[in-house]
C-alpha atoms as a PDB file:
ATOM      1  CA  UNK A   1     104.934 -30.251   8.603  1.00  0.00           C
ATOM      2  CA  UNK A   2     104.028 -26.478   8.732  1.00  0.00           C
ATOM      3  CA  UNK A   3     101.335 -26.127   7.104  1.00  0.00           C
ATOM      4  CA  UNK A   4      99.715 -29.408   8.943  1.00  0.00           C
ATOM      5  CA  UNK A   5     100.526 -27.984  12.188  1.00  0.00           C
ATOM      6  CA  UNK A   6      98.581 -24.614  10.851  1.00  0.00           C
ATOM      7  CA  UNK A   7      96.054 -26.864  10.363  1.00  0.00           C
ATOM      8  CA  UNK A   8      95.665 -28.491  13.272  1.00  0.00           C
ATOM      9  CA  UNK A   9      95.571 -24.723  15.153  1.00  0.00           C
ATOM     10  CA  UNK A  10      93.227 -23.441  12.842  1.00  0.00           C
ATOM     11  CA  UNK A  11      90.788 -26.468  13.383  1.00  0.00           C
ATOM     12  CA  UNK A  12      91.648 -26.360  17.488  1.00  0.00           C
ATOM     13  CA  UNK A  13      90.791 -22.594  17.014  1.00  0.00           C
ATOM     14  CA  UNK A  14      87.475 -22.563  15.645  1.00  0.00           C
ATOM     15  CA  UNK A  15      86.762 -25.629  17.896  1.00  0.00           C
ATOM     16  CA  UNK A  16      87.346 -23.843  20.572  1.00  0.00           C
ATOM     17  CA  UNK A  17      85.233 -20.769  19.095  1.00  0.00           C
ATOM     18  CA  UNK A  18      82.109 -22.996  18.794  1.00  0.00           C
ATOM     19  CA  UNK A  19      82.527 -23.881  22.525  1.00  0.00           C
ATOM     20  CA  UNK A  20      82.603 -20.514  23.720  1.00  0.00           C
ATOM     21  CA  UNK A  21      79.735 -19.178  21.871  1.00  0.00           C
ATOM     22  CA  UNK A  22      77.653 -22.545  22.596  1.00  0.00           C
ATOM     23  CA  UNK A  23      78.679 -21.479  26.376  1.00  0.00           C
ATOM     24  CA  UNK A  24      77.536 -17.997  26.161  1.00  0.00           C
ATOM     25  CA  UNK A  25      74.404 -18.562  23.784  1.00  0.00           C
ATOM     26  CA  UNK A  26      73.583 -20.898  26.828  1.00  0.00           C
ATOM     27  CA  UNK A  27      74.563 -18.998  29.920  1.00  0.00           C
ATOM     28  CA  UNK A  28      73.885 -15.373  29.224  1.00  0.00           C
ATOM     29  CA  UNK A  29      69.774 -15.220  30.294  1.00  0.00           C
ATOM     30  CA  UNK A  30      68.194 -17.168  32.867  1.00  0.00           C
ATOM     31  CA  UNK A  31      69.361 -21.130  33.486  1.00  0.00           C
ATOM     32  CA  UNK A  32      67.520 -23.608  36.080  1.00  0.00           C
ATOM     33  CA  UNK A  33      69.421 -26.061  38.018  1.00  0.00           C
ATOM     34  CA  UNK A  34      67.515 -29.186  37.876  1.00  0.00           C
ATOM     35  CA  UNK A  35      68.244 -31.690  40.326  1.00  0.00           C
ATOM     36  CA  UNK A  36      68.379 -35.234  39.690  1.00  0.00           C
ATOM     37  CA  UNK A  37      69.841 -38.564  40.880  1.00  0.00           C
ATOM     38  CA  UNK A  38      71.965 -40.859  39.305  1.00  0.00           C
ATOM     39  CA  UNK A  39      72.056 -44.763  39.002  1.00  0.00           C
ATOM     40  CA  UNK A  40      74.662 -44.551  42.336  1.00  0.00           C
ATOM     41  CA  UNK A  41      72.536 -42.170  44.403  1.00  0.00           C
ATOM     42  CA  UNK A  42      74.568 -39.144  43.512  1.00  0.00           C
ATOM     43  CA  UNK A  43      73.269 -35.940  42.962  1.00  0.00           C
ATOM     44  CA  UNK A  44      73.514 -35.076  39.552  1.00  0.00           C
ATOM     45  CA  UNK A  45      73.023 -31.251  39.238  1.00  0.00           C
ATOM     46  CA  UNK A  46      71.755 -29.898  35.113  1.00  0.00           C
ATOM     47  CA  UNK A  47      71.747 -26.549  34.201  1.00  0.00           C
ATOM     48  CA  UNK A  48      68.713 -25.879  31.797  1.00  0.00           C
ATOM     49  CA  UNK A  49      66.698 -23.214  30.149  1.00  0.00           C
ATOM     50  CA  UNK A  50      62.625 -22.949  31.369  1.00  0.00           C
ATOM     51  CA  UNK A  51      59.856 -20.952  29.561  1.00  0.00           C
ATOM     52  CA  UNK A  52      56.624 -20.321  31.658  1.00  0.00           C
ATOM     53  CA  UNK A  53      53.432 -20.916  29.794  1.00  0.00           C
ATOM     54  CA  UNK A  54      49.837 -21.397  31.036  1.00  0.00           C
ATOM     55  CA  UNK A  55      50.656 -20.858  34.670  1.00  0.00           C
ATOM     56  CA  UNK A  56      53.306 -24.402  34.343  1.00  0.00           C
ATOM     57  CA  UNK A  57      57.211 -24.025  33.298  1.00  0.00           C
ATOM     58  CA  UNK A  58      58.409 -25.845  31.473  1.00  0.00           C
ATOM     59  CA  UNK A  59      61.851 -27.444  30.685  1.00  0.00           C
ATOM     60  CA  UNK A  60      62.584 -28.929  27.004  1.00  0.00           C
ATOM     61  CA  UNK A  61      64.499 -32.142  26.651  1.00  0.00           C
ATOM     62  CA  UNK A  62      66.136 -35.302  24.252  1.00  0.00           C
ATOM     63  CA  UNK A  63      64.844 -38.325  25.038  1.00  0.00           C
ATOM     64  CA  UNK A  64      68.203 -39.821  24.584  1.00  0.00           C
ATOM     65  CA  UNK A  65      69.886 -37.524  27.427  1.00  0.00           C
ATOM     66  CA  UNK A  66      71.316 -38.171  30.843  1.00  0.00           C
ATOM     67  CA  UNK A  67      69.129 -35.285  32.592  1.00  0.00           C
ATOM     68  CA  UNK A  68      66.117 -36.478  30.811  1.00  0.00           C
ATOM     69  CA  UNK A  69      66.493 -40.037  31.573  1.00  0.00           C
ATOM     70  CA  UNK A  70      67.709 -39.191  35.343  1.00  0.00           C
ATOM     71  CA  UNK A  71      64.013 -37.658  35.168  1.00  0.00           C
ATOM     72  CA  UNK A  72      62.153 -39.793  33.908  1.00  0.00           C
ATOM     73  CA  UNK A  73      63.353 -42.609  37.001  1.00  0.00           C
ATOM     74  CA  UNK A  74      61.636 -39.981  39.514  1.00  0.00           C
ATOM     75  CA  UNK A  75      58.263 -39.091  40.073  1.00  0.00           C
ATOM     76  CA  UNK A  76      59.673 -35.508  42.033  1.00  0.00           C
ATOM     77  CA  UNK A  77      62.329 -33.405  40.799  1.00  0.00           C
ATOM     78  CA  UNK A  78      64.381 -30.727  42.479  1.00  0.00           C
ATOM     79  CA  UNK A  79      64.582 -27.366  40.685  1.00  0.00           C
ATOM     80  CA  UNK A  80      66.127 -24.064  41.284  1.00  0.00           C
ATOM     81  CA  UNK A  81      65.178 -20.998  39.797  1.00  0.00           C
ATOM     82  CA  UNK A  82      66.872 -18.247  40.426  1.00  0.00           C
ATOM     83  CA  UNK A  83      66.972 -17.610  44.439  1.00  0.00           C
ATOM     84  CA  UNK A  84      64.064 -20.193  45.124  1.00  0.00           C
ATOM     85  CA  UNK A  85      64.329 -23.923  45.198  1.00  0.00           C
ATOM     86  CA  UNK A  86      60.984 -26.499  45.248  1.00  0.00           C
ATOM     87  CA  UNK A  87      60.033 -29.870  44.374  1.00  0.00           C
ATOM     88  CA  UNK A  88      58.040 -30.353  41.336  1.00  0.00           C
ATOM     89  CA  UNK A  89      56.129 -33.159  39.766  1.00  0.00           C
ATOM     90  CA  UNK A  90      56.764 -32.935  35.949  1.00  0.00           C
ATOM     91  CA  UNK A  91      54.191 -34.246  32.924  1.00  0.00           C
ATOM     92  CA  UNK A  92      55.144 -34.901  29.699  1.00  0.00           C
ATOM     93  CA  UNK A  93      53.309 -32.565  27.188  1.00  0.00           C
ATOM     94  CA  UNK A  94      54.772 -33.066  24.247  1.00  0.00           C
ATOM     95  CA  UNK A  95      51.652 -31.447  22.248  1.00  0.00           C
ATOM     96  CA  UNK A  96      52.784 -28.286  23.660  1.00  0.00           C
ATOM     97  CA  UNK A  97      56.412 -28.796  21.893  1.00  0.00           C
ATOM     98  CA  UNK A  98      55.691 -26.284  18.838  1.00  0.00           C
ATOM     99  CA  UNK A  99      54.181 -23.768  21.555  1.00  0.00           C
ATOM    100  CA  UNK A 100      57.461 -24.665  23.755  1.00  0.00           C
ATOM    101  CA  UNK A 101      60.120 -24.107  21.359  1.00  0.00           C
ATOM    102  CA  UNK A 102      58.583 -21.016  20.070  1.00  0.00           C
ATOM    103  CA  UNK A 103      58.543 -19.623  23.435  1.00  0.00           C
ATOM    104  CA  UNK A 104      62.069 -20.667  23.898  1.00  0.00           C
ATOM    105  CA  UNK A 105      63.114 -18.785  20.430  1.00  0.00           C
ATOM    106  CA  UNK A 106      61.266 -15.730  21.600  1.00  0.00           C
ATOM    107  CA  UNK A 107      63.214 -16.107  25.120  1.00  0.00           C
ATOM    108  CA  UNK A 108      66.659 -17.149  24.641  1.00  0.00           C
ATOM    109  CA  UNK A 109      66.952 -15.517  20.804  1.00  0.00           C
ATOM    110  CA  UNK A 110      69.903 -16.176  19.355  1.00  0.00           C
ATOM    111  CA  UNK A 111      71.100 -18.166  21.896  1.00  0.00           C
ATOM    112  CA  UNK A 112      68.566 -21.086  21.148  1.00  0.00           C
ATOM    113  CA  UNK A 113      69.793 -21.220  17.104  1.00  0.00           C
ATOM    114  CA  UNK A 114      73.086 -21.753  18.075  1.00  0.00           C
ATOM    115  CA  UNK A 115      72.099 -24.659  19.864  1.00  0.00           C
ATOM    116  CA  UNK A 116      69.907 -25.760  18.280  1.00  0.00           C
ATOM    117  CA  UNK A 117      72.941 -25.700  15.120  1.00  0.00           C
ATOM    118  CA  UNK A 118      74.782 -27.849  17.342  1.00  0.00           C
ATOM    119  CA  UNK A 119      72.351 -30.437  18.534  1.00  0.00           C
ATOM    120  CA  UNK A 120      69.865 -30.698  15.859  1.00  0.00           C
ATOM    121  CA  UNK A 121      66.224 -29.942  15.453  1.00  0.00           C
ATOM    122  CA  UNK A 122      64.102 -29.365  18.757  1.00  0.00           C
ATOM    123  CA  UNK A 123      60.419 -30.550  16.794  1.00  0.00           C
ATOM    124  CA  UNK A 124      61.377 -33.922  18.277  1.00  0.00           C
ATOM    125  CA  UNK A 125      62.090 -32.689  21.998  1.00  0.00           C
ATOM    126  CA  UNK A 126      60.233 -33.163  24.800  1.00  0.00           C
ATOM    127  CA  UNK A 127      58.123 -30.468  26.639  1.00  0.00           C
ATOM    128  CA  UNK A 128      58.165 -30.960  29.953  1.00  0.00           C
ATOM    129  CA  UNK A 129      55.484 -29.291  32.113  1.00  0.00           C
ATOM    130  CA  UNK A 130      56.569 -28.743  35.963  1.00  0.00           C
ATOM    131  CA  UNK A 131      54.072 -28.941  38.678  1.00  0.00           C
ATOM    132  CA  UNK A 132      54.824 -27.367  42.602  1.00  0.00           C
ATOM    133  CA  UNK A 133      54.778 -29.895  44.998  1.00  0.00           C
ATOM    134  CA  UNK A 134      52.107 -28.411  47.637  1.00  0.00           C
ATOM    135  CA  UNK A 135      53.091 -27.544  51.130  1.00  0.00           C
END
């Protein structure tokens, strides 16, 4: 009974070691909030990494996630970045994904191969251009 109850802390250990570096391979350089709606008109608040490239920024996404989907039933989203907050139109540019995730390696460094360990490859993400809303 010992040695499966040294087990079960070892395995609750590291598990618990993989969250905390996910968290701070995710937190420690800049995060958007992107705000979206869900299917019961809540607010539904996503913190995300951004790149900027060609004048756009750009957020990267799974097609099978809640943020993404939230998104995609929207043609404005809310985003803040750092002390400013603006509405955005998005467009999918998922030719721009190898230029994306590059950008995102270069930005977030380490960071972005931890998660990427956790969640799989990123060649099949989306890139997701963002557009200000004029005034």
């Amino acid at each position: 009974m010992k040695y499966i109850l040294w087990l079960v802390g070892i395995v609750l250990g590291l598990a618990l070691a993989f969250g905390g570096l996910q968290y701070v391979a995710s937190e420690r350089i800049e995060v958007v909030q992107l705000h979206t709606v869900d299917e019961t008109g809540e607010d539904v608040v996503t913190r995300l990494w951004v790149v900027d490239h060609d004048g756009h920024a750009y957020l990267r996404g799974e097609t099978d996630s809640g943020w993404f989907n939230r998104l995609q039933s929207s043609d404005m989203i809310t985003l803040t970045r750092g002390e400013q907050t603006g509405d955005f139109s998005y467009t999918l540019k998922n030719e721009n994904i190898d230029t994306i995730n590059e950008l995102m390696r270069e930005k977030y460094t380490w960071g972005d191969q931890v998660i990427e360990f956790a969640l799989g490859s990123r060649a099949e993400s989306n890139a997701i251009e963002l557009t200000p809303e004029s005034s």
